[in-house]
Protein backbone atom coordinates (compact mmCIF):
# COMPACT_ATOMS: atom_id res chain seq x y z
CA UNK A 1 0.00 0.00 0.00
CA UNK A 2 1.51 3.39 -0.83
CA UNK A 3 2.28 6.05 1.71
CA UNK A 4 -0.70 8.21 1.01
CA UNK A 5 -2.88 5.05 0.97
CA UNK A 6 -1.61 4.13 4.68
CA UNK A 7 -2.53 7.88 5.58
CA UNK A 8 -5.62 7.68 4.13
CA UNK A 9 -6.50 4.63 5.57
CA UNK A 10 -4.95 5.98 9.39
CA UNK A 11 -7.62 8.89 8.65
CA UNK A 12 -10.24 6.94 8.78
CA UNK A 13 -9.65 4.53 11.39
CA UNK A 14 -8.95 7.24 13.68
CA UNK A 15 -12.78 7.97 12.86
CA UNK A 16 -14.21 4.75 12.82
CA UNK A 17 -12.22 3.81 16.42
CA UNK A 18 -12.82 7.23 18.07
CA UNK A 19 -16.34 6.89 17.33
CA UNK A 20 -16.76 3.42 18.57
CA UNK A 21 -14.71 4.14 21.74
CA UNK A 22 -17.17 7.34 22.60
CA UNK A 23 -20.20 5.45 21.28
CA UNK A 24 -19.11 2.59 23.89
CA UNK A 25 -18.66 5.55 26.53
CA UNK A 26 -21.99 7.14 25.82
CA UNK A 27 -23.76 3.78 25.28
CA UNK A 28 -23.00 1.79 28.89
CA UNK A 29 -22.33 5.03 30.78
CA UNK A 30 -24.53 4.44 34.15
CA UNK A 31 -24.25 8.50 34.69
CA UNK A 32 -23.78 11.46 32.78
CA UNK A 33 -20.26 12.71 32.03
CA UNK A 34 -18.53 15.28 33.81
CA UNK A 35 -18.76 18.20 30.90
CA UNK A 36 -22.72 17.65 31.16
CA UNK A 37 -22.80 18.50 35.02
CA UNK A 38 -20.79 21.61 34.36
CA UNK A 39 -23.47 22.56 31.79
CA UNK A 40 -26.39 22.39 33.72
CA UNK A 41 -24.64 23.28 37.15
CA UNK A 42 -25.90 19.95 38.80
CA UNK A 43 -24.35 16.37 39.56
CA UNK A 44 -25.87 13.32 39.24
CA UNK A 45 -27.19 12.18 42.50
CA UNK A 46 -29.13 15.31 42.17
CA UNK A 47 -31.46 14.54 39.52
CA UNK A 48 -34.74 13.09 39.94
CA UNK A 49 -35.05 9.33 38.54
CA UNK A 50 -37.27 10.79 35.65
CA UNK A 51 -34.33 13.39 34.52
CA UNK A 52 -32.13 10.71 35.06
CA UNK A 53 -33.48 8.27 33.32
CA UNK A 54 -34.14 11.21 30.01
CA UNK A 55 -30.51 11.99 30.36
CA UNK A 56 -29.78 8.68 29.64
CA UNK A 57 -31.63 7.88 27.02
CA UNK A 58 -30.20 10.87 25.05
CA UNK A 59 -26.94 10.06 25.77
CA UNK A 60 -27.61 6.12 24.58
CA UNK A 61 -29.36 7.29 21.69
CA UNK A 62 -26.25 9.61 20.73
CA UNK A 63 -23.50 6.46 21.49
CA UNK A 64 -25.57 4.02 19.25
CA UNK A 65 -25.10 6.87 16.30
CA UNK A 66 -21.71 6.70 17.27
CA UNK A 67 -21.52 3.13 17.30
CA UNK A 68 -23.14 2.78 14.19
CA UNK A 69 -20.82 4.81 12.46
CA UNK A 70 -17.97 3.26 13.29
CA UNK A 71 -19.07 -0.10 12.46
CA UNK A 72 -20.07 1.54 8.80
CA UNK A 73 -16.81 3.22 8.26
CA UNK A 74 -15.34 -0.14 9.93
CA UNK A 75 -16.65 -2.62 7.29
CA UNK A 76 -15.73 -0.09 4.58
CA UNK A 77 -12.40 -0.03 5.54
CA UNK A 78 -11.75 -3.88 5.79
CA UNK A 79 -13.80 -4.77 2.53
CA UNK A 80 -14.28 -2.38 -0.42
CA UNK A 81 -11.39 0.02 0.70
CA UNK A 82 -8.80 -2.35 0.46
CA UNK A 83 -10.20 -3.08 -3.21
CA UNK A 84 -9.84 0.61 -3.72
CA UNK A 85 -13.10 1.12 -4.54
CA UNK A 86 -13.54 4.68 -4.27
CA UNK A 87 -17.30 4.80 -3.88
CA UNK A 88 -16.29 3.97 -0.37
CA UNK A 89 -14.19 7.07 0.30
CA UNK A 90 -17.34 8.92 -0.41
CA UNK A 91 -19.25 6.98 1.80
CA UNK A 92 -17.23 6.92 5.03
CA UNK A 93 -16.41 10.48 4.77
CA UNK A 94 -20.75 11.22 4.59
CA UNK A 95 -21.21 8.72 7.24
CA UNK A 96 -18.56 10.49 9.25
CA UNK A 97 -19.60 14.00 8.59
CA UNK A 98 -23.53 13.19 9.33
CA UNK A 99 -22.30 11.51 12.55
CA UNK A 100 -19.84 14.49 13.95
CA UNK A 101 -21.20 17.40 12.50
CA UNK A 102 -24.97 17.84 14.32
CA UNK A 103 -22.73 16.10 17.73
CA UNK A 104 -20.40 19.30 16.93
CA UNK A 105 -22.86 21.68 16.81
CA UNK A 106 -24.77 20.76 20.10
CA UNK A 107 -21.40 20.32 21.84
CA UNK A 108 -20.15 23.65 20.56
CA UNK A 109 -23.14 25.61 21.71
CA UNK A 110 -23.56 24.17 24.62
CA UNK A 111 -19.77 25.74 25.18
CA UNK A 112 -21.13 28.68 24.17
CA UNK A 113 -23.85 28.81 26.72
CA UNK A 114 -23.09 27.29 29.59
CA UNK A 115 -19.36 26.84 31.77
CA UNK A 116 -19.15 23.35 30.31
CA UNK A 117 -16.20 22.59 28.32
CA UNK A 118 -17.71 20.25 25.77
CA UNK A 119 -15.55 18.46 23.33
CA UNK A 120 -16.47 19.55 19.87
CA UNK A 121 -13.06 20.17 18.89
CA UNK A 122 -12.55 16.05 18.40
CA UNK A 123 -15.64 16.27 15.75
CA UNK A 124 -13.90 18.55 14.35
CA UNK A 125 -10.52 16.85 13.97
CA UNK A 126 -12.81 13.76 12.61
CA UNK A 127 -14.20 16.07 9.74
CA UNK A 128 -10.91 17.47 8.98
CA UNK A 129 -9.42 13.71 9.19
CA UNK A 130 -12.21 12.56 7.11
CA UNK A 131 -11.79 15.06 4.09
CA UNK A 132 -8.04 14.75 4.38
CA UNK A 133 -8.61 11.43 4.02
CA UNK A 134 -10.83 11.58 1.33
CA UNK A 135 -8.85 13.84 -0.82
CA UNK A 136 -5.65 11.57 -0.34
CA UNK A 137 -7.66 8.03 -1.67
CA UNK A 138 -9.43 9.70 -4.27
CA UNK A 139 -6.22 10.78 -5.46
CA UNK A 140 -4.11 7.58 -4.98
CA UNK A 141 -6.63 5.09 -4.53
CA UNK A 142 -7.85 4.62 -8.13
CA UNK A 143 -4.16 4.67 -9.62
CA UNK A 144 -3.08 1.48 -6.92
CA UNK A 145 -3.70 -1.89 -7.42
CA UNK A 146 -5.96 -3.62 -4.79
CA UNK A 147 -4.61 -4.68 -1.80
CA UNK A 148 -3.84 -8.44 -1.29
CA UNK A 149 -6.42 -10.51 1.23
């Protein structure tokens, strides 16, 4: 595989394993995290079950994106990718972006409003790492031969 294959490729895993290590955090999290108490000025214990309960349900709702993502951009990587079919550099770049760009937004305005420090600057890294990635297979990717199984 040639150097700006292996890059491209590093680009995307660092998507597909962030994602599923944060999706694993959000999913089977028993509380909320410590960025969300500093947003709404409250810890845990403090909640009523209902709130609770609500808070978790977002926040499982928001890992299984996560998780789903990184098992799309996963099985990309491992099947068609190594091909070098370059539909798939299209797709795991949109499945990417549709995955960290609304979780940016929230994340960055709830750093706007509230003393939370939310981190919406690693959705941003993964877009950035997602087009760099793209550009890099699209334009080395169709000119390589396929990678042996």
């Amino acid at each position: 595989m040639k150097m700006k294959m292996k890059v491209a490729f590093f680009c995307f895993c660092f998507n597909a394993v962030g994602l599923f290590a944060f999706g694993l955090i959000y999913t089977f999290s028993g509380e909320f995290l410590p960025f969300h108490a500093n947003a709404i000025g409250r810890q845990w214990s403090s909640l009523s079950d209902p709130v609770q309960v609500l808070y978790l349900g977002m926040m499982r709702t928001e890992g299984a994106g996560m998780l789903a993502a990184a098992v799309a951009i996963g099985i990309l990587l491992w099947i068609p990718f190594r091909r070098r079919e370059p539909w798939c550099y299209w797709a795991m770049m949109v499945i990417g972006v549709v995955e960290h760009v609304p979780s940016m937004v929230g994340a960055y305005n709830t750093s706007l409003a509230t003393p939370a420090s939310s981190p919406w600057q690693l959705n941003l890294l993964g877009i950035v790492l997602l087009l760099v990635g793209l550009g890099l297979a699209l334009k080395n990717g169709a000119n390589a031969a396929p990678a042996k199984v």
